[in-house]
Protein backbone atom coordinates (compact mmCIF):
# COMPACT_ATOMS: atom_id res chain seq x y z
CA UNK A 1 -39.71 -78.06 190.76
CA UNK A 2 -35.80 -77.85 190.90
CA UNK A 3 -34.33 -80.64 188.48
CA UNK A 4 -31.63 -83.00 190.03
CA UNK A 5 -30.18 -84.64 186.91
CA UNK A 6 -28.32 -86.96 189.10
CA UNK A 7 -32.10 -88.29 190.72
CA UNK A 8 -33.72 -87.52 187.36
CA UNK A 9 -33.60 -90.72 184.86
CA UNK A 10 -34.45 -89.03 181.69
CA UNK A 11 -32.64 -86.97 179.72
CA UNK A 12 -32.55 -83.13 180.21
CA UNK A 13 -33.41 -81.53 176.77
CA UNK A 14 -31.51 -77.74 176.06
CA UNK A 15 -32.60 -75.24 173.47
CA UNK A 16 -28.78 -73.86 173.06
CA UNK A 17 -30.01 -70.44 171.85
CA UNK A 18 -26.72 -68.87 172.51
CA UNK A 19 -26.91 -65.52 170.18
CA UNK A 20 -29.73 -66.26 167.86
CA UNK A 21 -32.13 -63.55 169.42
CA UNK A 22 -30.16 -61.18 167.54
CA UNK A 23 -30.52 -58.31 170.25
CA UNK A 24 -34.11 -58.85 170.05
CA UNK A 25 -36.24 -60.04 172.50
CA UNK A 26 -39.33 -60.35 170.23
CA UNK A 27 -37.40 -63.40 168.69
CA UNK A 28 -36.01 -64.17 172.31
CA UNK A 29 -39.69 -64.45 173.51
CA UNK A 30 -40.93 -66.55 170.45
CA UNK A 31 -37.64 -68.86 170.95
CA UNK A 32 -38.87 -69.20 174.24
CA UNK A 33 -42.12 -70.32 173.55
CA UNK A 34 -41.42 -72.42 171.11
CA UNK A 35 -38.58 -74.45 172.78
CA UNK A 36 -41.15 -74.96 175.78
CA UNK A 37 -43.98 -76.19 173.01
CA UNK A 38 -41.32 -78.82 171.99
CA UNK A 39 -40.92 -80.42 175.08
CA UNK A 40 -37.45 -79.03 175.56
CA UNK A 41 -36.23 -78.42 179.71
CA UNK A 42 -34.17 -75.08 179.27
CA UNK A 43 -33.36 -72.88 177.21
CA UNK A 44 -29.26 -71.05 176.77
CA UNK A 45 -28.31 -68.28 176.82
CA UNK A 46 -24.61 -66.59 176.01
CA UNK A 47 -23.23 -63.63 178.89
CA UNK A 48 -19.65 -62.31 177.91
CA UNK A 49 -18.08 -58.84 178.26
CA UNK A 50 -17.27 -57.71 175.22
CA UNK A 51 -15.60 -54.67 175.74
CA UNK A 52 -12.86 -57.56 178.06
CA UNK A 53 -13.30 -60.74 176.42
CA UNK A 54 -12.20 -59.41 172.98
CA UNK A 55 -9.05 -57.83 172.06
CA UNK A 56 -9.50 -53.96 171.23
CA UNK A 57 -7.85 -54.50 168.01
CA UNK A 58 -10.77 -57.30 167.32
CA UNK A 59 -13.32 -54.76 168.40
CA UNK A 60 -12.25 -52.60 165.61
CA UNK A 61 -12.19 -54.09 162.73
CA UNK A 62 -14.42 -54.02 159.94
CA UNK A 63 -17.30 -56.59 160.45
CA UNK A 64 -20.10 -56.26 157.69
CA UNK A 65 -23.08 -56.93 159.71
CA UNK A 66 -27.05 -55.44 160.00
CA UNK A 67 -25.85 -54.36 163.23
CA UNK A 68 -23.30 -52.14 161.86
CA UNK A 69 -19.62 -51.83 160.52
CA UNK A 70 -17.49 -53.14 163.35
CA UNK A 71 -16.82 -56.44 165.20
CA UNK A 72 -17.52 -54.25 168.35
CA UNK A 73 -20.78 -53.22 166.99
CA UNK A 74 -22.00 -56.44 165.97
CA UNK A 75 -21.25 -58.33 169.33
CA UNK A 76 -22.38 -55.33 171.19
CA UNK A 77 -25.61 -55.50 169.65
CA UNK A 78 -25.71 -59.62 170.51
CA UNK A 79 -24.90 -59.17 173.80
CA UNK A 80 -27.93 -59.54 176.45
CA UNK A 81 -28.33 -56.72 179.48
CA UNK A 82 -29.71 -56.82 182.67
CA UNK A 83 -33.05 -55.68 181.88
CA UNK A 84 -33.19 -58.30 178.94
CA UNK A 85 -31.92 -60.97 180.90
CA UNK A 86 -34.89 -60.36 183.25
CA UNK A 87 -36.97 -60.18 180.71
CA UNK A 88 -35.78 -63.89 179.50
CA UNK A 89 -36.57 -65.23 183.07
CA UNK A 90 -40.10 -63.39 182.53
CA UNK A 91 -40.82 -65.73 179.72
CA UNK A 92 -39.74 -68.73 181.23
CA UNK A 93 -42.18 -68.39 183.64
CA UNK A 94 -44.62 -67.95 181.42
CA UNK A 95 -44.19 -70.66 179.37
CA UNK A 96 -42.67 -73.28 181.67
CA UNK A 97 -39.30 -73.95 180.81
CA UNK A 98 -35.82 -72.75 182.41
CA UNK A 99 -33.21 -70.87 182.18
CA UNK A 100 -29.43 -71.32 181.14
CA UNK A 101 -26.55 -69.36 180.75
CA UNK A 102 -23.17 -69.76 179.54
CA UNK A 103 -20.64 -67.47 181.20
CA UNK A 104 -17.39 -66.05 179.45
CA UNK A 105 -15.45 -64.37 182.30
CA UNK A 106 -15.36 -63.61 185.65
CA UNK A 107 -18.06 -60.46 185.79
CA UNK A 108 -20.79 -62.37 183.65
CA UNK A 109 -20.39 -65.46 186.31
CA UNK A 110 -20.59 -62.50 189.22
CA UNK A 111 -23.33 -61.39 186.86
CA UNK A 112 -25.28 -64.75 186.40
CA UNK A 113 -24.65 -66.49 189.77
CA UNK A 114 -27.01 -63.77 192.07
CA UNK A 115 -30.06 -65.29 189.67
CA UNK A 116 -29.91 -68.66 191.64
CA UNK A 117 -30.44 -70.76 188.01
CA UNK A 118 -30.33 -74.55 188.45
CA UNK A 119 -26.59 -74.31 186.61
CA UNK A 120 -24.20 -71.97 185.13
CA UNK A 121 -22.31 -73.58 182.13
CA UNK A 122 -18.42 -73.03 180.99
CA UNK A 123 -18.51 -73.67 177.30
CA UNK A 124 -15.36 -74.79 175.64
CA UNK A 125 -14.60 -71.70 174.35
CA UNK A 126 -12.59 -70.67 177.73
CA UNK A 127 -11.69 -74.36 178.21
CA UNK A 128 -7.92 -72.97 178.37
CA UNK A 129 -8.70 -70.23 181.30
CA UNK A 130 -7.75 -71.98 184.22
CA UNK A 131 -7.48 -68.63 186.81
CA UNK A 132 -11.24 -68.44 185.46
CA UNK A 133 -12.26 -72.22 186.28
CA UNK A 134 -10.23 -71.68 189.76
CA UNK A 135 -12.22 -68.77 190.44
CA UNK A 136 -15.93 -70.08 189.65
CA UNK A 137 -14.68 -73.18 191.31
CA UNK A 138 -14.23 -70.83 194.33
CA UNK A 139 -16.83 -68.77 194.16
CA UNK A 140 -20.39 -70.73 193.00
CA UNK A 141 -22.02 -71.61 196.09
CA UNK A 142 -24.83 -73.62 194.32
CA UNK A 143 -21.96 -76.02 193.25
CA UNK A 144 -23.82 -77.13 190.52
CA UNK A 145 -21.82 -76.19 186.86
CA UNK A 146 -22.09 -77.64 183.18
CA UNK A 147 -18.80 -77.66 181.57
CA UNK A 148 -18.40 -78.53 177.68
CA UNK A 149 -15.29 -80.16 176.72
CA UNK A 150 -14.54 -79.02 172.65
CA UNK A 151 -11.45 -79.12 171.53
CA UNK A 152 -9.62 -81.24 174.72
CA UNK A 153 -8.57 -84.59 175.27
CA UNK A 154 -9.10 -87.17 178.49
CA UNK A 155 -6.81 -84.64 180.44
CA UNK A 156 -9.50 -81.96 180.48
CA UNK A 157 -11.87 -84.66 181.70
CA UNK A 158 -9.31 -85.78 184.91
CA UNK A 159 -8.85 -81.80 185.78
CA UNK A 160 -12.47 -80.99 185.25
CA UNK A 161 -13.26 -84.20 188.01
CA UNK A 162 -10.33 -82.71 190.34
CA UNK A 163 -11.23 -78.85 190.21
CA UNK A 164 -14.75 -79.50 190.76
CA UNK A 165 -14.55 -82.46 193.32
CA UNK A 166 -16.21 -80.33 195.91
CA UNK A 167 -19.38 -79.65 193.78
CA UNK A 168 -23.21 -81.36 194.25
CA UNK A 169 -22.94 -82.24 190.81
CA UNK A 170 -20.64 -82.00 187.41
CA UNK A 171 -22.44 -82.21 184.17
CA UNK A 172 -19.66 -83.12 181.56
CA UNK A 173 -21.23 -82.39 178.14
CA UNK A 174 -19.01 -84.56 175.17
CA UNK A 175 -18.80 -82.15 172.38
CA UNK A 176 -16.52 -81.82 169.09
CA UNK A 177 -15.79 -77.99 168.68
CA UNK A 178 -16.36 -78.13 164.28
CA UNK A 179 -19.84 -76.80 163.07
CA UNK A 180 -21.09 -79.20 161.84
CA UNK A 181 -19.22 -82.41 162.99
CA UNK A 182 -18.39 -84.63 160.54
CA UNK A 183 -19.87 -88.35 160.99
CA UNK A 184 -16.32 -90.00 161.62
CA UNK A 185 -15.46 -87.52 164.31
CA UNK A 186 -18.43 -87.89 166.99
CA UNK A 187 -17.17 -90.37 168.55
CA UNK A 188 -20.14 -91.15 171.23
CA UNK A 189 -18.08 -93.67 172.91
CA UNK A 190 -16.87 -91.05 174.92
CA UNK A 191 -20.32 -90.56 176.70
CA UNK A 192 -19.95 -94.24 177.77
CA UNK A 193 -16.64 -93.48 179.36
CA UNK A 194 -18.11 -90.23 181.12
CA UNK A 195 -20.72 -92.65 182.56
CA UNK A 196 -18.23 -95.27 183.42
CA UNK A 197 -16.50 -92.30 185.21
CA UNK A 198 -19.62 -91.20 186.96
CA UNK A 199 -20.04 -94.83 188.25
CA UNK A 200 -16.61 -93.79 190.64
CA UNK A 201 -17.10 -89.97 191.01
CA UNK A 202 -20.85 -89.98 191.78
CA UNK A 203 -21.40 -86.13 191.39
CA UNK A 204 -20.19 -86.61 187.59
CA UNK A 205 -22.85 -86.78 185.30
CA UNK A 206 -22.70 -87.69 180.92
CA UNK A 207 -23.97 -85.55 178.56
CA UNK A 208 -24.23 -84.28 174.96
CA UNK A 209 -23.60 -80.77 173.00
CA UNK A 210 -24.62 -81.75 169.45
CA UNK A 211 -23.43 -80.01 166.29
CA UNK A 212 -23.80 -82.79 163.65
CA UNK A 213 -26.55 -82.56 161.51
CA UNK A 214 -28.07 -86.05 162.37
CA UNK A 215 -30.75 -86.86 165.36
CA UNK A 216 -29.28 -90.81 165.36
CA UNK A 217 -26.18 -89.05 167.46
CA UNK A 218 -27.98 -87.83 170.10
CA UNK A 219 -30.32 -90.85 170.32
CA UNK A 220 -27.24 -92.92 170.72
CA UNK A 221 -25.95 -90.63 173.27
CA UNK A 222 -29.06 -91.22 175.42
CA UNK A 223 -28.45 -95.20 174.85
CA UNK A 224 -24.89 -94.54 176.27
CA UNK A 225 -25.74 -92.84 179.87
CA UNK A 226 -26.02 -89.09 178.31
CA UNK A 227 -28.56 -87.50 181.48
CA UNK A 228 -28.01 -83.68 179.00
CA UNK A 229 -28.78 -83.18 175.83
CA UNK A 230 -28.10 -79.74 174.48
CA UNK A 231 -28.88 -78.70 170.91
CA UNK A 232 -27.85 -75.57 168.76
CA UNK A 233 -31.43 -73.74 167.78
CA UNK A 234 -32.32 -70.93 165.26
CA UNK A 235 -35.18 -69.28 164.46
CA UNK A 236 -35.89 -70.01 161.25
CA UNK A 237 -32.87 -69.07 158.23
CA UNK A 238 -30.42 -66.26 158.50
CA UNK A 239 -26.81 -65.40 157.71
CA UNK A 240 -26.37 -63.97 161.30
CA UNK A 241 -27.61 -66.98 163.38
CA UNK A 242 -25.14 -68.56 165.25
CA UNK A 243 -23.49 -71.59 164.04
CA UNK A 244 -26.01 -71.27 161.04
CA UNK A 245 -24.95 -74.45 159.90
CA UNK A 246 -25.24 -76.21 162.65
CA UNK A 247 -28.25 -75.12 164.75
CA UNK A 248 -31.79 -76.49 163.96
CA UNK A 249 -35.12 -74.33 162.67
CA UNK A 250 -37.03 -74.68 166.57
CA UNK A 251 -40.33 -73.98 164.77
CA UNK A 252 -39.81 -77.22 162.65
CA UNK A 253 -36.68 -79.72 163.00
CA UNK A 254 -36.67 -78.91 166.75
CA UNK A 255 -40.12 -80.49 167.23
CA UNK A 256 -39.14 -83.77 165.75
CA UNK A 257 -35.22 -83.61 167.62
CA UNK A 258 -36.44 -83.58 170.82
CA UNK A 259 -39.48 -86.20 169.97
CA UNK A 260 -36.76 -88.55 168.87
CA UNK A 261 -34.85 -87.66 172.36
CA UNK A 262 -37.96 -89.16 174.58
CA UNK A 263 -38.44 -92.08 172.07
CA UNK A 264 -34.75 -92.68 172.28
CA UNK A 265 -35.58 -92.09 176.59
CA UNK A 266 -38.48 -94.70 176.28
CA UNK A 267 -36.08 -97.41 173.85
CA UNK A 268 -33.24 -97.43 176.82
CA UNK A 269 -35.47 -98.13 179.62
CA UNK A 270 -34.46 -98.77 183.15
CA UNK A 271 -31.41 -101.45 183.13
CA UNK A 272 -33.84 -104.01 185.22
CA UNK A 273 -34.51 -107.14 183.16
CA UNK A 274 -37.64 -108.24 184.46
CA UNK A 275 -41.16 -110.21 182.96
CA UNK A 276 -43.59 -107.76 181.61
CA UNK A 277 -47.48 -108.45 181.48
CA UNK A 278 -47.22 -108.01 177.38
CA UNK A 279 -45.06 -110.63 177.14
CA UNK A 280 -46.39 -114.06 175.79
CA UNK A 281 -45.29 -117.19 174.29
CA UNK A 282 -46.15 -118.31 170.75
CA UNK A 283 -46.68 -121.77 171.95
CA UNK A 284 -47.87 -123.11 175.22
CA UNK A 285 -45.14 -123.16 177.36
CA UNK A 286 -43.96 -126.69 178.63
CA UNK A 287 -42.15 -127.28 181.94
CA UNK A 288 -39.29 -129.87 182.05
């Protein structure tokens, strides 16, 4: 069953694995299964060209890493190919859950786009490549896109809403580009101006990218009209997992993140006020 955020109250969990596979799909696979065993709706992925999206200059430098010597090394090694990428969608199948990626450039969207997934996302790393939103804005018939907003103001928000006015829907994740954010600088009161937003431009839905290293943010989120939450995973502790000190074990903190999420999901409720049958009064109620 295809998810509609827009028709579907409760909030979308993601497994943000991004690079933490580590070029190996045994961990990919187990990632997998675990994020589906948490409850979690989809699981991310990262799709870049390396040789293009870095500098050659940045390829060659020296990069201590288990992957090798070089900067060009190590991301090569990170970096997912077709038959892995099928592989991915193999697993989803098999344990239930979907999949996401994150696109970098132009040939991962051309890439990404002939899979059909429910979304393609544009993470705030490429936040400042307009020809690239112009193209993808051109070019993704599915017109259905995830876009993170790191490191931008309310401007990013009002050209995001403009560029993408023809779309079915326009899932604007709040996130604060630092790993991990700081409690001062979450600032969830932006998700209740995305929803206020969406309340006008009906194919805008709130969302979430965490990277603080407390569950009460996202739980908030959901109480302020977040419909995505999307959370940084590792498998268990390593000096090469991505945003190490941000991302959560999924084996362990995972389970109990996205428990939280549905309590938080249950807590909100529906916006009806209404007389339920486990309400009573203490005292027999008089009439006057």
């Amino acid at each position: 069953m295809k998810i509609d955020l827009i028709h579907y109250k409760r909030p979308v969990v993601i497994a943000e694995i991004g690079c933490n596979h580590k070029g190996d799909m045994r961990i990919a696979e187990q990632m997998i299964k675990n994020a589906s065993a948490c409850g979690a709706d989809y699981v991310k992925f990262q799709k870049r060209n390396v040789e293009t999206f870095y500098t050659q200059k940045e390829l060659n430098n020296k990069y201590k890493s288990p992957f090798g010597k070089t900067f060009r090394e190590y991301r090569k090694k990170l970096e997912l190919n077709i038959s892995q990428i099928n592989l991915i969608i193999d697993q989803c199948k098999k344990h239930n859950i979907k999949p996401l990626f994150s696109v970098l450039d132009i040939e991962s969207f051309n890439i990404i786009k002939k899979y059909n997934f429910d979304y393609i996302k544009l993470p705030s790393t490429i936040s400042k490549d307009k020809k690239f939103f112009d193209y993808v804005s051109k070019n993704f018939k599915r017109k259905k896109i995830i876009i993170s907003s790191g490191m931008e103001n309310k401007r990013y928000f009002d050209f995001i809403i403009k560029k993408f006015s023809k779309f079915k829907e326009v899932i604007i994740l709040h996130c604060i580009s630092s790993y991990p954010t700081f409690l001062n600088d979450i600032n969830i009161g932006v998700i209740r101006y995305l929803s206020n937003i969406s309340t006008k431009f009906k194919y805008v839905t709130p969302g979430f990218s965490s990277h603080d290293l407390i569950d009460e943010a996202s739980m908030m989120a959901v109480s302020s009209g977040a419909k995505m939450i999307e959370k940084h995973v590792k498998f268990g502790q390593s000096d090469w997992a991505h945003f190490n000190d941000t991302a959560i074990d999924i084996e362990t903190d995972f389970v109990e993140f996205v428990k939280k999420i549905r309590r938080a999901e249950l807590i909100y409720g529906d916006e009806k006020k209404k007389i339920l049958k486990s309400e009573h009064h203490k005292y027999t109620q008089r009439k006057s």
